[in-house]
PDB file of N, CA and C in Angstrom:
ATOM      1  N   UNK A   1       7.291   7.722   1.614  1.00  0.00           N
ATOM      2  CA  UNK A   1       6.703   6.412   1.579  1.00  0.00           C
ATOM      3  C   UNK A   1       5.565   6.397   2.592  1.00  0.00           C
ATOM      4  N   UNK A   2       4.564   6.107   1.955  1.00  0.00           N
ATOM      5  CA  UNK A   2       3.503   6.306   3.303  1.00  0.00           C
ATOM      6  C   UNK A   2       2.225   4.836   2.829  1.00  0.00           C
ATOM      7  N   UNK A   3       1.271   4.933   3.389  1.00  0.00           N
ATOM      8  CA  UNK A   3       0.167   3.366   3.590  1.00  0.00           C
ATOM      9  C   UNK A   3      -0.886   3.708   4.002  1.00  0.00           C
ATOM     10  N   UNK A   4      -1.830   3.801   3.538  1.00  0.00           N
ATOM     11  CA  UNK A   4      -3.364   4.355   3.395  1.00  0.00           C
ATOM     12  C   UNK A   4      -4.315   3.329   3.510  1.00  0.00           C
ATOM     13  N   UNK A   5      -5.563   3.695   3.788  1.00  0.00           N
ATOM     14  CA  UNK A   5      -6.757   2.916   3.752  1.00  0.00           C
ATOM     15  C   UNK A   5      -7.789   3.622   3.781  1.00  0.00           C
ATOM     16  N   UNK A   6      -7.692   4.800   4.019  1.00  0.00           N
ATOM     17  CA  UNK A   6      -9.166   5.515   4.306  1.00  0.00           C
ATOM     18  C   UNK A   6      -9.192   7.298   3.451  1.00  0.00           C
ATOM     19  N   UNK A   7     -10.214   7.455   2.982  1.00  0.00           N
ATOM     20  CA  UNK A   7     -10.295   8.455   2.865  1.00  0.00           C
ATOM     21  C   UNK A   7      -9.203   9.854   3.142  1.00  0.00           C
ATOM     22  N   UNK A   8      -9.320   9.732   4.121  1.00  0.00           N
ATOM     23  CA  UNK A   8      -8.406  11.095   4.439  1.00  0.00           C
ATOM     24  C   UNK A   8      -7.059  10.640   3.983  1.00  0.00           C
ATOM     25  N   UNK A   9      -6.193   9.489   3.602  1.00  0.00           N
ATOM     26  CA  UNK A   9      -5.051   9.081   3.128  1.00  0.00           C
ATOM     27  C   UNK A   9      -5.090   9.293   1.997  1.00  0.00           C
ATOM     28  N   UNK A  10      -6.066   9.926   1.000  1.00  0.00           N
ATOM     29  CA  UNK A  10      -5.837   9.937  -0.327  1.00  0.00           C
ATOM     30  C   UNK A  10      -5.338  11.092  -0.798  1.00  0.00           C
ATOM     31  N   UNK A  11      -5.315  12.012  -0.303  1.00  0.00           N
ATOM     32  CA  UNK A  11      -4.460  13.003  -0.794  1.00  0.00           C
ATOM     33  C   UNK A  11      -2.892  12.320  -0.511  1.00  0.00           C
ATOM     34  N   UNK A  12      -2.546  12.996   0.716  1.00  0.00           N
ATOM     35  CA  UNK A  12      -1.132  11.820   1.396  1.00  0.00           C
ATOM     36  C   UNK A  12      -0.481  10.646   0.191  1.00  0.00           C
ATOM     37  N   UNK A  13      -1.625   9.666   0.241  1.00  0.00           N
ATOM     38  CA  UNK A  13      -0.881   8.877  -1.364  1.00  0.00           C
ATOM     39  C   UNK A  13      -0.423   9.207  -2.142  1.00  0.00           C
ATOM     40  N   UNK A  14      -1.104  10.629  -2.627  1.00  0.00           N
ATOM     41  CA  UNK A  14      -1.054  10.772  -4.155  1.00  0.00           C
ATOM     42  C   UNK A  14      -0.236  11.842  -4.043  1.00  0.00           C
ATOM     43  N   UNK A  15       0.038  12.158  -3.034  1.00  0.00           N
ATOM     44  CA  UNK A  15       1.386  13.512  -3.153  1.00  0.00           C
ATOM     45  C   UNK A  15       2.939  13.168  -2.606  1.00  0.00           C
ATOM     46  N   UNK A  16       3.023  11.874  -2.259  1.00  0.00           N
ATOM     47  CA  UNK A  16       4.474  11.440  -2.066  1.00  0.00           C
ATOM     48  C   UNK A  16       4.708  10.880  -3.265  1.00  0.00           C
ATOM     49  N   UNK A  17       6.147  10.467  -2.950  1.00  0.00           N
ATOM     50  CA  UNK A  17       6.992   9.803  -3.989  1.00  0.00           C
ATOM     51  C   UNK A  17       6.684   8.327  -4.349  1.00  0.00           C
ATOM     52  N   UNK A  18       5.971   8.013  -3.203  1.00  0.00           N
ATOM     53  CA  UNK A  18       5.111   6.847  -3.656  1.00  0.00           C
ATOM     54  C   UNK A  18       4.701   6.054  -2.674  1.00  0.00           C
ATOM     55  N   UNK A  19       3.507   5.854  -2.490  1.00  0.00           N
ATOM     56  CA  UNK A  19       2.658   5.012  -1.665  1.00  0.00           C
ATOM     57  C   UNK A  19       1.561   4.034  -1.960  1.00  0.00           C
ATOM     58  N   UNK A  20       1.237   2.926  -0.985  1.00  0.00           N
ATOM     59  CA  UNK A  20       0.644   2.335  -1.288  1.00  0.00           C
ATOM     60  C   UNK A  20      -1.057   1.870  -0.325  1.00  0.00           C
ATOM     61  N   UNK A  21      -1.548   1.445  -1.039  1.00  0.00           N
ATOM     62  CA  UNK A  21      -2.670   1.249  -0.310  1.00  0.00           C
ATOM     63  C   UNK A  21      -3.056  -0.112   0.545  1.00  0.00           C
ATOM     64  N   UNK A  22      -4.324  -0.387   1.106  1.00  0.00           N
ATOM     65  CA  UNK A  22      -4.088  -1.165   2.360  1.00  0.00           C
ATOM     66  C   UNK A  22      -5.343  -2.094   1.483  1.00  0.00           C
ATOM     67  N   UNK A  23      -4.846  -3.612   1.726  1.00  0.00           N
ATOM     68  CA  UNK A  23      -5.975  -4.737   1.264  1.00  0.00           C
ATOM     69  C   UNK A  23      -7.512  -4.514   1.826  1.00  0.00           C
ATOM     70  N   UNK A  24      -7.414  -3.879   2.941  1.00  0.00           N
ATOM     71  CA  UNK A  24      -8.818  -3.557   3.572  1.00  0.00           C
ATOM     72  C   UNK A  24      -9.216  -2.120   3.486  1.00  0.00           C
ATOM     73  N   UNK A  25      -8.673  -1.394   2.522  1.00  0.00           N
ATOM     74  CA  UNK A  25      -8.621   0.105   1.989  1.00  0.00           C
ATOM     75  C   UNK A  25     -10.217   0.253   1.727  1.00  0.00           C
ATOM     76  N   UNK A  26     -10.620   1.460   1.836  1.00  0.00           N
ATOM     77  CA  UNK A  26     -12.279   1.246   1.437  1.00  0.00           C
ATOM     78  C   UNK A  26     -12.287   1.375   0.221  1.00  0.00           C
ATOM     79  N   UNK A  27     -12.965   0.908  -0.962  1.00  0.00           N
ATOM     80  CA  UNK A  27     -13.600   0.936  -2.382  1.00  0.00           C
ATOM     81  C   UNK A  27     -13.088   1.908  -3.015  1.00  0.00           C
ATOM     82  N   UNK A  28     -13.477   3.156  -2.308  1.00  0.00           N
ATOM     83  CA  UNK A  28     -13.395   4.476  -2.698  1.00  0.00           C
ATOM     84  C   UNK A  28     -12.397   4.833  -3.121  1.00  0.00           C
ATOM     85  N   UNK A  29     -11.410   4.734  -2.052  1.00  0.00           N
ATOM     86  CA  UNK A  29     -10.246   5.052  -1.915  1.00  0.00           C
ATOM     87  C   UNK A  29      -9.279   4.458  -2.376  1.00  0.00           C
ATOM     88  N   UNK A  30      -9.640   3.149  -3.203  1.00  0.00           N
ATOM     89  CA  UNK A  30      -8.649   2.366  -4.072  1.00  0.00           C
ATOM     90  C   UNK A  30      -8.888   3.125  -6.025  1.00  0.00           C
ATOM     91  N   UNK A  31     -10.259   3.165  -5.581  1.00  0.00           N
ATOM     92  CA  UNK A  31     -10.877   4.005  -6.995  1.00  0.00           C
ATOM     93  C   UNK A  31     -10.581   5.356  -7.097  1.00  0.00           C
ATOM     94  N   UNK A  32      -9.825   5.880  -6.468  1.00  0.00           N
ATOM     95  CA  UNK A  32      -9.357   7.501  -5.976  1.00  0.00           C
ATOM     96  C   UNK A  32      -8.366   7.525  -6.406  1.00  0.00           C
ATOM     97  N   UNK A  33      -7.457   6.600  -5.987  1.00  0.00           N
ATOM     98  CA  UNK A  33      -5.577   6.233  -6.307  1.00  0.00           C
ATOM     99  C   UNK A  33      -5.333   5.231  -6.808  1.00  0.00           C
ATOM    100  N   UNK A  34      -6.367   4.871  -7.821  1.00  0.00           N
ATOM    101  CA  UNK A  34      -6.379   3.831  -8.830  1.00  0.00           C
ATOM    102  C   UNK A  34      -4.917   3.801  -9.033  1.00  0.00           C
ATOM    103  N   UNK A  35      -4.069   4.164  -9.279  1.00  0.00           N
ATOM    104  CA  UNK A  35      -2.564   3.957  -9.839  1.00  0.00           C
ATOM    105  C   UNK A  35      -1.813   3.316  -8.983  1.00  0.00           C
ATOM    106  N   UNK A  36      -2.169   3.006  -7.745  1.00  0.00           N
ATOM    107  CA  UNK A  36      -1.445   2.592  -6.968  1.00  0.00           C
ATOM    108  C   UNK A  36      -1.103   1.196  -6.499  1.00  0.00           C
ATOM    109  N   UNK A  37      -0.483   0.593  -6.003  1.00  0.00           N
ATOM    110  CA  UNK A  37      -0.373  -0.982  -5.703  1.00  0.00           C
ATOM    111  C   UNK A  37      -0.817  -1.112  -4.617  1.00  0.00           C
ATOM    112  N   UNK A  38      -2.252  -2.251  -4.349  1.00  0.00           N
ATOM    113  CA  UNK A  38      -2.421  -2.648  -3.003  1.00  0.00           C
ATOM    114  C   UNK A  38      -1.534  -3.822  -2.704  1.00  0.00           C
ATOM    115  N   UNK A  39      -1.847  -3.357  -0.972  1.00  0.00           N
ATOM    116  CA  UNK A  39      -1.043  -4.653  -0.270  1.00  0.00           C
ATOM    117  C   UNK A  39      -1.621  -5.079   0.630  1.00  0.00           C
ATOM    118  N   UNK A  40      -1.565  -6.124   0.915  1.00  0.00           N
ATOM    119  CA  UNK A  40      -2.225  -7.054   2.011  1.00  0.00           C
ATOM    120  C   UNK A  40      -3.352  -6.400   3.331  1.00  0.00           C
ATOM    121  N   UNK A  41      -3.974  -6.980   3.598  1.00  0.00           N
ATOM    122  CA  UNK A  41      -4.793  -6.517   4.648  1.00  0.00           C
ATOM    123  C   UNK A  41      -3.834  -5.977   6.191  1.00  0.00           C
ATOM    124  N   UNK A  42      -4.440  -5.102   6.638  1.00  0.00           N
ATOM    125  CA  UNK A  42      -3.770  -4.720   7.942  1.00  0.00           C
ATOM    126  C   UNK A  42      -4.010  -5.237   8.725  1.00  0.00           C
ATOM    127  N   UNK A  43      -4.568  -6.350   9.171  1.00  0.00           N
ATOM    128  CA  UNK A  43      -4.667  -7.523  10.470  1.00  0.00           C
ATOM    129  C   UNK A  43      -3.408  -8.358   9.600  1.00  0.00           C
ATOM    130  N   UNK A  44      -2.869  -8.656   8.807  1.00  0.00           N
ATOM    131  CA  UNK A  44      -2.226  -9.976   8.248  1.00  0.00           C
ATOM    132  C   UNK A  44      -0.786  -8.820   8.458  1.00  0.00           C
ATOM    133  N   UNK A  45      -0.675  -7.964   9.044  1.00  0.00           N
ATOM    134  CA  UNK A  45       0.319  -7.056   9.525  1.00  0.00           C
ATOM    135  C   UNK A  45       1.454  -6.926   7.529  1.00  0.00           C
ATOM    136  N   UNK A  46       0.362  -6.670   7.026  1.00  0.00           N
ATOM    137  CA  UNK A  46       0.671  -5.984   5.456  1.00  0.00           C
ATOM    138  C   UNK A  46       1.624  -5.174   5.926  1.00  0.00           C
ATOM    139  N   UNK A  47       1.993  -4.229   6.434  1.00  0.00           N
ATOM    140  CA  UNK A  47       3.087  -3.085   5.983  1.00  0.00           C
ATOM    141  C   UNK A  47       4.103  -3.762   6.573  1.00  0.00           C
ATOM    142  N   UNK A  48       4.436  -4.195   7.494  1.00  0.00           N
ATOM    143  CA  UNK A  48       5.307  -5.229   8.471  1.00  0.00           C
ATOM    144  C   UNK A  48       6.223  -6.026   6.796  1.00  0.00           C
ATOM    145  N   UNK A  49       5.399  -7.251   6.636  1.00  0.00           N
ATOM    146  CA  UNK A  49       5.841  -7.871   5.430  1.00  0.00           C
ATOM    147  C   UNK A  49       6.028  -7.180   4.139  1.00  0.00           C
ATOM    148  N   UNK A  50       5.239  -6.173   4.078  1.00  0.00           N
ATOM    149  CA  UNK A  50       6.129  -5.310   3.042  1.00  0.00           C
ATOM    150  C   UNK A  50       7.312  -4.568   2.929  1.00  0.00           C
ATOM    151  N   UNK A  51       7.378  -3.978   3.727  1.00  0.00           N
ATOM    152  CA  UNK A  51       8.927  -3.569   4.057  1.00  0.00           C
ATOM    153  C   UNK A  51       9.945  -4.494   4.176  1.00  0.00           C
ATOM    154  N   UNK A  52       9.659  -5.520   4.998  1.00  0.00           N
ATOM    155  CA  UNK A  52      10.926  -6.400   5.090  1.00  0.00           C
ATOM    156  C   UNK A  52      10.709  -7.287   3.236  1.00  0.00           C
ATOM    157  N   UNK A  53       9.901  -7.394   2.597  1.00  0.00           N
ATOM    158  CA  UNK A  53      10.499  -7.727   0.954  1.00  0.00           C
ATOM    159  C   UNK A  53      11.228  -6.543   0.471  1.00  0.00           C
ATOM    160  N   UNK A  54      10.451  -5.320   0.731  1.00  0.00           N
ATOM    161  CA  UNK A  54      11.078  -4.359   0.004  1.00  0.00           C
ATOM    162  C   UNK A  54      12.785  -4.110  -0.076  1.00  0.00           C
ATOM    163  N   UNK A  55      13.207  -3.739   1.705  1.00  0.00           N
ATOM    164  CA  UNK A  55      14.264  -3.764   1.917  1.00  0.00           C
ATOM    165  C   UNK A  55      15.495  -4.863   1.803  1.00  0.00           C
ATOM    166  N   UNK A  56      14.922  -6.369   1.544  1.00  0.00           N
ATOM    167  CA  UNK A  56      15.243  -7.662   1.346  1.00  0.00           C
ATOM    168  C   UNK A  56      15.604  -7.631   0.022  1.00  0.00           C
ATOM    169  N   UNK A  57      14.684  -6.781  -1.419  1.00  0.00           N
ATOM    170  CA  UNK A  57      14.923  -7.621  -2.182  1.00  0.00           C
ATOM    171  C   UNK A  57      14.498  -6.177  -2.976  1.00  0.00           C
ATOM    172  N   UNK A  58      15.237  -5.040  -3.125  1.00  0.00           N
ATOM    173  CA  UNK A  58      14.925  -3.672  -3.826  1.00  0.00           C
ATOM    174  C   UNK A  58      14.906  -3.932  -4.958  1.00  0.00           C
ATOM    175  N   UNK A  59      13.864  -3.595  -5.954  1.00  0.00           N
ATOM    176  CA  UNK A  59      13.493  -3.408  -7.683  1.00  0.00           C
ATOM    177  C   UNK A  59      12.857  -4.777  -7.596  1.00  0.00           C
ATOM    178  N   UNK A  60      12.517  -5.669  -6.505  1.00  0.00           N
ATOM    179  CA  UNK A  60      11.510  -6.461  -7.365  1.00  0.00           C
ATOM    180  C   UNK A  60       9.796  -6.256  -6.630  1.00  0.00           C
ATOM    181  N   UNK A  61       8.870  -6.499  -7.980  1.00  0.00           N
ATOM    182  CA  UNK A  61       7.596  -6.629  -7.378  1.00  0.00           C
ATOM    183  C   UNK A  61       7.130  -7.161  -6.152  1.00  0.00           C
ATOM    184  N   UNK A  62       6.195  -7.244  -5.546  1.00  0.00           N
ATOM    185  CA  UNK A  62       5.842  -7.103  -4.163  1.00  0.00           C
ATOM    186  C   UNK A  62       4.949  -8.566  -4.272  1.00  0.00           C
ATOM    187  N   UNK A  63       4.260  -8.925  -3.734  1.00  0.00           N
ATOM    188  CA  UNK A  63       2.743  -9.918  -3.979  1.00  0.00           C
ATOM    189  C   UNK A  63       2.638 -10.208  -2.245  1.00  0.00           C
ATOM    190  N   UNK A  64       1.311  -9.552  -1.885  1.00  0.00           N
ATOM    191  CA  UNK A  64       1.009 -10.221  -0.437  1.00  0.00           C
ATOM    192  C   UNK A  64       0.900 -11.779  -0.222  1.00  0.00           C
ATOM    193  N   UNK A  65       1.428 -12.654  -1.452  1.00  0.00           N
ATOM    194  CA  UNK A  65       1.262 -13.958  -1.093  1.00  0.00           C
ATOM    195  C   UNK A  65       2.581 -14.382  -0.835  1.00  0.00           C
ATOM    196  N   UNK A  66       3.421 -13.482  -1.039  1.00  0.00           N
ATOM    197  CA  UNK A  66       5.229 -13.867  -1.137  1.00  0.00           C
ATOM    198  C   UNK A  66       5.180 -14.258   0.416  1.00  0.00           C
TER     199      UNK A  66
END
């Protein structure tokens, strides 16, 4: 499980079991790992609130507005 935003995270994404990308991810790098689900910006402490839905509430979708 890993959380990317930049360039050098795009390999890393795309070779685990599954990761996701960062709301303030650059362009590129969302268009790189197009397959992937973004999440919230990293000042709004995105991975923080993602984990605690994830682990809260396993098999359901995510939404940085939850």
């Amino acid at each position: 499980m890993v959380f990317g935003d930049a360039m050098n995270d795009g390999e890393m994404l795309l070779s685990v079991w599954r990761g996701w990308v960062m709301g303030n991810a650059l362009p590129l790098l969302k268009q790189h790992v197009g397959r992937l689900e973004v999440i919230g910006h990293c000042k709004e402490q995105a991975v923080s609130h993602f984990l605690q839905h994830w682990l809260n509430s396993l098999g359901l979708s995510y939404s940085p507005e939850d």
